[in-house]
N, C-alpha and C. Protein backbone atom coordinates (compact mmCIF):
# COMPACT_ATOMS: atom_id res chain seq x y z
N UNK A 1 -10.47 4.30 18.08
CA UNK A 1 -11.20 4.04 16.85
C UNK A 1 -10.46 2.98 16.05
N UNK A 2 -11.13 1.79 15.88
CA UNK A 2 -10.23 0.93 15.24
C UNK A 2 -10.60 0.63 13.75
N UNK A 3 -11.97 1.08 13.39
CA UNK A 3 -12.43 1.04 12.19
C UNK A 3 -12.50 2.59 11.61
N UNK A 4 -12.11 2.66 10.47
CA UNK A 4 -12.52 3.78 9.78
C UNK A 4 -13.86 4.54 9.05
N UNK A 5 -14.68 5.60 9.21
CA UNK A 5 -15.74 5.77 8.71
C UNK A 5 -15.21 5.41 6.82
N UNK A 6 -16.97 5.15 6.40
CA UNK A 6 -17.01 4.78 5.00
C UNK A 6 -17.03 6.06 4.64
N UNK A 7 -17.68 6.95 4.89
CA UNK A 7 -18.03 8.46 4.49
C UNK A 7 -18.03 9.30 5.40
N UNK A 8 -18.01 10.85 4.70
CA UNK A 8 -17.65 11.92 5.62
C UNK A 8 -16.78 12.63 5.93
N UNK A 9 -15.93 12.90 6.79
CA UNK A 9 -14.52 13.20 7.02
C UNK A 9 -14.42 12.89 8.30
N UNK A 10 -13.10 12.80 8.49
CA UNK A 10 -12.45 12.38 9.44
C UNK A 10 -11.15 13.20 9.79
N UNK A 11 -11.06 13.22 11.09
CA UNK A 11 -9.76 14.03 12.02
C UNK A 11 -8.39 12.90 11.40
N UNK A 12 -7.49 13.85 11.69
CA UNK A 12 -5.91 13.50 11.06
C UNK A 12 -5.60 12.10 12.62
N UNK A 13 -5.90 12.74 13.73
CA UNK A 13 -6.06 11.79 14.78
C UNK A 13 -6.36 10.41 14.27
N UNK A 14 -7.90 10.26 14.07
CA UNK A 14 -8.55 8.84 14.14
C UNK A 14 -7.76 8.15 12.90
N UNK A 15 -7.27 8.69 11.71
CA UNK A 15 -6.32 8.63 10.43
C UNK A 15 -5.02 7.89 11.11
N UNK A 16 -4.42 8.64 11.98
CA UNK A 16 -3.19 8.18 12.19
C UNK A 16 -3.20 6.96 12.92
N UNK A 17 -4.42 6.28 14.37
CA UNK A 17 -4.68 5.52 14.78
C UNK A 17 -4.65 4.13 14.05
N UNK A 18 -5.80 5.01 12.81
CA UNK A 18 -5.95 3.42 12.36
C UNK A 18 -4.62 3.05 11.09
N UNK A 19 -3.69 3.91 11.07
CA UNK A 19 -2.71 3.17 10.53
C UNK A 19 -1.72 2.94 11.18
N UNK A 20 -1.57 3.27 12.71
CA UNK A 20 -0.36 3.21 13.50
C UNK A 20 0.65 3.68 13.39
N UNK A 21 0.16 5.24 12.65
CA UNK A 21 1.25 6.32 12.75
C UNK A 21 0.99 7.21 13.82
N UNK A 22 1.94 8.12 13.94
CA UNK A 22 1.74 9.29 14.41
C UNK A 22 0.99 10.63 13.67
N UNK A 23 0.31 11.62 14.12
CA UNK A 23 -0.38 12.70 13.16
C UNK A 23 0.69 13.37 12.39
N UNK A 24 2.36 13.46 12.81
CA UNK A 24 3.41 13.98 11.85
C UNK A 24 4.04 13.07 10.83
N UNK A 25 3.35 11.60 10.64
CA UNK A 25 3.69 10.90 9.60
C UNK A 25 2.30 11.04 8.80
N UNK A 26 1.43 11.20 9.08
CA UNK A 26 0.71 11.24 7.76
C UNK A 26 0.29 12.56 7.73
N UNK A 27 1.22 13.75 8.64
CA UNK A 27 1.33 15.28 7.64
C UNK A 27 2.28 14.84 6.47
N UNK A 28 3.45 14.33 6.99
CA UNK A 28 4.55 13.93 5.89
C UNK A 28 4.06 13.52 4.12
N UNK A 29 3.67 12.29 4.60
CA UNK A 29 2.66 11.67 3.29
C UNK A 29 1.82 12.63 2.74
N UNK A 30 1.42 13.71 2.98
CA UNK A 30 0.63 14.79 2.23
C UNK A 30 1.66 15.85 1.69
N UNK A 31 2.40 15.70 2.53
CA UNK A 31 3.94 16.94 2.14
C UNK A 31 4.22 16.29 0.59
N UNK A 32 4.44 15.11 0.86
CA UNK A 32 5.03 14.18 -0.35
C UNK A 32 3.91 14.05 -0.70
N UNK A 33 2.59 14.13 -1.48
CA UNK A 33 1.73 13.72 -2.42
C UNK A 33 1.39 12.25 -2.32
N UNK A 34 1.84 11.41 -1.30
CA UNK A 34 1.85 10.35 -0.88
C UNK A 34 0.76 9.29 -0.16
N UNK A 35 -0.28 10.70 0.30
CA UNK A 35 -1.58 10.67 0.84
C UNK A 35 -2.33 11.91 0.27
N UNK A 36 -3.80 11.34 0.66
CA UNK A 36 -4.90 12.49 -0.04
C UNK A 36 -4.36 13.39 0.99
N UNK A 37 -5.15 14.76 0.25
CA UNK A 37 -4.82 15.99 1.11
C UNK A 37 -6.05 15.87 2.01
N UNK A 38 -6.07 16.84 2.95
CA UNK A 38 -7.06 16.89 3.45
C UNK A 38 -7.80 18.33 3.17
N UNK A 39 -9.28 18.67 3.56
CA UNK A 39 -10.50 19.46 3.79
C UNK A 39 -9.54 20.67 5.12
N UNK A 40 -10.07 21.72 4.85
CA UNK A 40 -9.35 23.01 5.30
C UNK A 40 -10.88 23.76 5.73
N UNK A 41 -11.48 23.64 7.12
CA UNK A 41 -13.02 24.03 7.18
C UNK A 41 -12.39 25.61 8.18
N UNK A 42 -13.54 26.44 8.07
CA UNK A 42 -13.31 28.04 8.11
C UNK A 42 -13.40 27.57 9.55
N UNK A 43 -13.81 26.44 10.66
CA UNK A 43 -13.45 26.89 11.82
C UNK A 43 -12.10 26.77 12.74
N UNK A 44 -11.40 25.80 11.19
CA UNK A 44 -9.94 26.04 11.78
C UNK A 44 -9.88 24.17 11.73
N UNK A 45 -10.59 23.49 11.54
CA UNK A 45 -10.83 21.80 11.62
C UNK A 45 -10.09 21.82 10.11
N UNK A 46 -9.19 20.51 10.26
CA UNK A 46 -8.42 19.49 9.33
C UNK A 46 -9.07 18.39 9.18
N UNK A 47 -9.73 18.00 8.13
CA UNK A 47 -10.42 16.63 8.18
C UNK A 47 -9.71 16.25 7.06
N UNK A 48 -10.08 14.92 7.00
CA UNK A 48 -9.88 13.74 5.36
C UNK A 48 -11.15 13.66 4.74
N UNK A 49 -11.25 13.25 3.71
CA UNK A 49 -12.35 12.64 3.25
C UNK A 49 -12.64 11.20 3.46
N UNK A 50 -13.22 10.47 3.76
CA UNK A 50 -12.98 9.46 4.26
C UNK A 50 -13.24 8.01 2.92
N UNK A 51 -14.13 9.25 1.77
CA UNK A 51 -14.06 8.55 0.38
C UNK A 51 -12.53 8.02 0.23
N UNK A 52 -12.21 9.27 -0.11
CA UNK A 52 -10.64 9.54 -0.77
C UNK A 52 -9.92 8.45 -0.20
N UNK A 53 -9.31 8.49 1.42
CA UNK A 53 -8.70 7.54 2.33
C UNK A 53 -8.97 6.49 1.67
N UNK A 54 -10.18 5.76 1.20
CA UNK A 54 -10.42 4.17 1.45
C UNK A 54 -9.98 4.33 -0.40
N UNK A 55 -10.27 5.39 -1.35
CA UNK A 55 -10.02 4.86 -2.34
C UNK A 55 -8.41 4.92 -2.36
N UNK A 56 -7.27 5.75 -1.57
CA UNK A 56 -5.86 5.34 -1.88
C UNK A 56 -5.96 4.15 -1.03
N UNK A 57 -6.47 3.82 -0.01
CA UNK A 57 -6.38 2.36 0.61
C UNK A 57 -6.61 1.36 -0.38
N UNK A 58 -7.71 1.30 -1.33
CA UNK A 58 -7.89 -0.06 -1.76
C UNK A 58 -6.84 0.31 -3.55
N UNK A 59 -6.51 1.81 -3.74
CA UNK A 59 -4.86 1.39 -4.68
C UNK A 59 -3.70 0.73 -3.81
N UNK A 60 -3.61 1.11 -2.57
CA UNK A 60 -2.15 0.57 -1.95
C UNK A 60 -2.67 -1.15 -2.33
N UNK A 61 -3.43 -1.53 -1.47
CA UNK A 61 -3.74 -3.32 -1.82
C UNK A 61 -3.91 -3.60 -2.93
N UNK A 62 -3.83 -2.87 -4.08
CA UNK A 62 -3.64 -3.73 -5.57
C UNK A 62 -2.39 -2.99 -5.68
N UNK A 63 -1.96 -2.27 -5.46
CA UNK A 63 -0.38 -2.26 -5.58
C UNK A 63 0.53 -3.50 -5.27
N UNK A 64 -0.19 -3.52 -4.34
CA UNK A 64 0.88 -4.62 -3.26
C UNK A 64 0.71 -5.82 -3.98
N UNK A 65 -0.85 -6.41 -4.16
CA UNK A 65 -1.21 -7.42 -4.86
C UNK A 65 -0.61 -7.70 -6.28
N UNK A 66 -0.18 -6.51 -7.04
CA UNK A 66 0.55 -6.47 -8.30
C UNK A 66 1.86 -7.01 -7.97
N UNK A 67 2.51 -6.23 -7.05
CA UNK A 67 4.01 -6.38 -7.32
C UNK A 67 4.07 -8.31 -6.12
N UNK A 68 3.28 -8.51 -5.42
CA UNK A 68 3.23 -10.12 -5.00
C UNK A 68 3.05 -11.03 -5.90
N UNK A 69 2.38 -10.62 -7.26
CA UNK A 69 2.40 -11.09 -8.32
C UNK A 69 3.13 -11.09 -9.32
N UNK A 70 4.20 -10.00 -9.32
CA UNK A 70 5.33 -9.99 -10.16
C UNK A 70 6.51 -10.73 -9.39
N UNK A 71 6.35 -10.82 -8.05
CA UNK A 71 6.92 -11.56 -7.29
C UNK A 71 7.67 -12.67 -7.78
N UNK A 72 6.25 -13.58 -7.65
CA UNK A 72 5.83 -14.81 -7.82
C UNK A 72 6.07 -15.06 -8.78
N UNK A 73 5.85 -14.61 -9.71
CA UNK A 73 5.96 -14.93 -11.33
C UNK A 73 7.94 -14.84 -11.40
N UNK A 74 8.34 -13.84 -10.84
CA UNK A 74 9.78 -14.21 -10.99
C UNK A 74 10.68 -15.14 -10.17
N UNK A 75 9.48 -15.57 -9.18
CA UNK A 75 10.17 -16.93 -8.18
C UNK A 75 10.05 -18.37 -9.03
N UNK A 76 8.92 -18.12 -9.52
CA UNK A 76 8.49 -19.42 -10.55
C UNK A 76 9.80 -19.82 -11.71
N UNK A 77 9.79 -18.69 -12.47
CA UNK A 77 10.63 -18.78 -13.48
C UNK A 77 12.08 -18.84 -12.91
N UNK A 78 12.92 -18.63 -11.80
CA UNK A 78 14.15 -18.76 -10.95
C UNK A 78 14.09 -20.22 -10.73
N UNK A 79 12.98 -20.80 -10.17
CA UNK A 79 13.05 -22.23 -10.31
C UNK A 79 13.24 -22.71 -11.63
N UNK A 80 12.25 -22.92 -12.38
CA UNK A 80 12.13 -23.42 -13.46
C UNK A 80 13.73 -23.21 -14.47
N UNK A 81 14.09 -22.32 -14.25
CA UNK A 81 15.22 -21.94 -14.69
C UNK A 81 16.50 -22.82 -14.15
N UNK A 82 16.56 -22.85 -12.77
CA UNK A 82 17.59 -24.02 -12.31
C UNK A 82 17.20 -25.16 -12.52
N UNK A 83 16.38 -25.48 -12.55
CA UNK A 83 15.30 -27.10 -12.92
C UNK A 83 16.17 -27.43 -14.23
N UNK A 84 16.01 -26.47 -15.24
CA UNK A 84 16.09 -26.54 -16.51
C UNK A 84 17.70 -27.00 -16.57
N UNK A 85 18.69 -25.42 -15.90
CA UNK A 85 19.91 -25.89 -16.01
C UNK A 85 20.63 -27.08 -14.86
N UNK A 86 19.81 -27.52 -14.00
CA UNK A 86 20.04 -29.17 -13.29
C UNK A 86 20.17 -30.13 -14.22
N UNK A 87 18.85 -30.15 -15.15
CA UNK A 87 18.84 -31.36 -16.05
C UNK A 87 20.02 -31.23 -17.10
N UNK A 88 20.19 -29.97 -17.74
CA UNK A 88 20.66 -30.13 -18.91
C UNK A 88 22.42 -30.69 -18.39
N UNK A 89 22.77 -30.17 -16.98
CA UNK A 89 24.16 -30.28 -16.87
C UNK A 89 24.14 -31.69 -16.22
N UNK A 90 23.21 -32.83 -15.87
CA UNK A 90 23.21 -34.09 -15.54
C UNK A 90 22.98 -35.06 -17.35
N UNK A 91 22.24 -34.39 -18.47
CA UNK A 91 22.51 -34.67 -19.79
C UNK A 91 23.65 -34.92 -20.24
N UNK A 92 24.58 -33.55 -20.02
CA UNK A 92 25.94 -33.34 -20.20
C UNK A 92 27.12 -34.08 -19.90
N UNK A 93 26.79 -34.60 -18.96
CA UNK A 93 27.42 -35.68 -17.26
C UNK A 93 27.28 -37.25 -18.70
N UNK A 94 25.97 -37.16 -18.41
CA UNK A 94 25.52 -38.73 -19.00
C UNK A 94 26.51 -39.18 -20.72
């Protein structure tokens, strides 16, 4: 399974596939609050929700997208910052 359902639930299996874990790393991530929990059905089946999944999926990618952006913003200013003290100590020189 290389795509994930949009809706429904889903086995801890097809879960772990499509993130390229094993089924005891994303028990872990539920141990730790780290992942949604999953659905507990009376015939003994572990599912996900497959809502839930895609909505911590699309927080992890603005997570990520945040802190690539705090990134950036502090790579910018590291330049700009030596830029600044290049010139002033070739001023100094002059």
């Amino acid at each position: 399974m290389n795509d994930l359902p949009k809706f429904g639930y889903i086995p801890i299996s097809h879960v772990a596939k499509y993130f390229g874990v094993c089924e005891v790393t994303i028990r872990r991530w539920v141990a730790r609050n780290e992942f949604p929990h999953p659905e507990y059905f009376s015939d003994g089946a572990t599912r996900f929700d497959a809502k839930e999944v895609w909505i911590w999926i699309e927080k992890r990618k603005a997570e990520r997208d945040e802190h690539k952006a705090r990134s950036d913003l502090k790579f910018k200013q590291m330049v700009e910052t030596r830029k600044r003290n290049t010139r002033e100590k070739k001023n100094q020189a002059a």
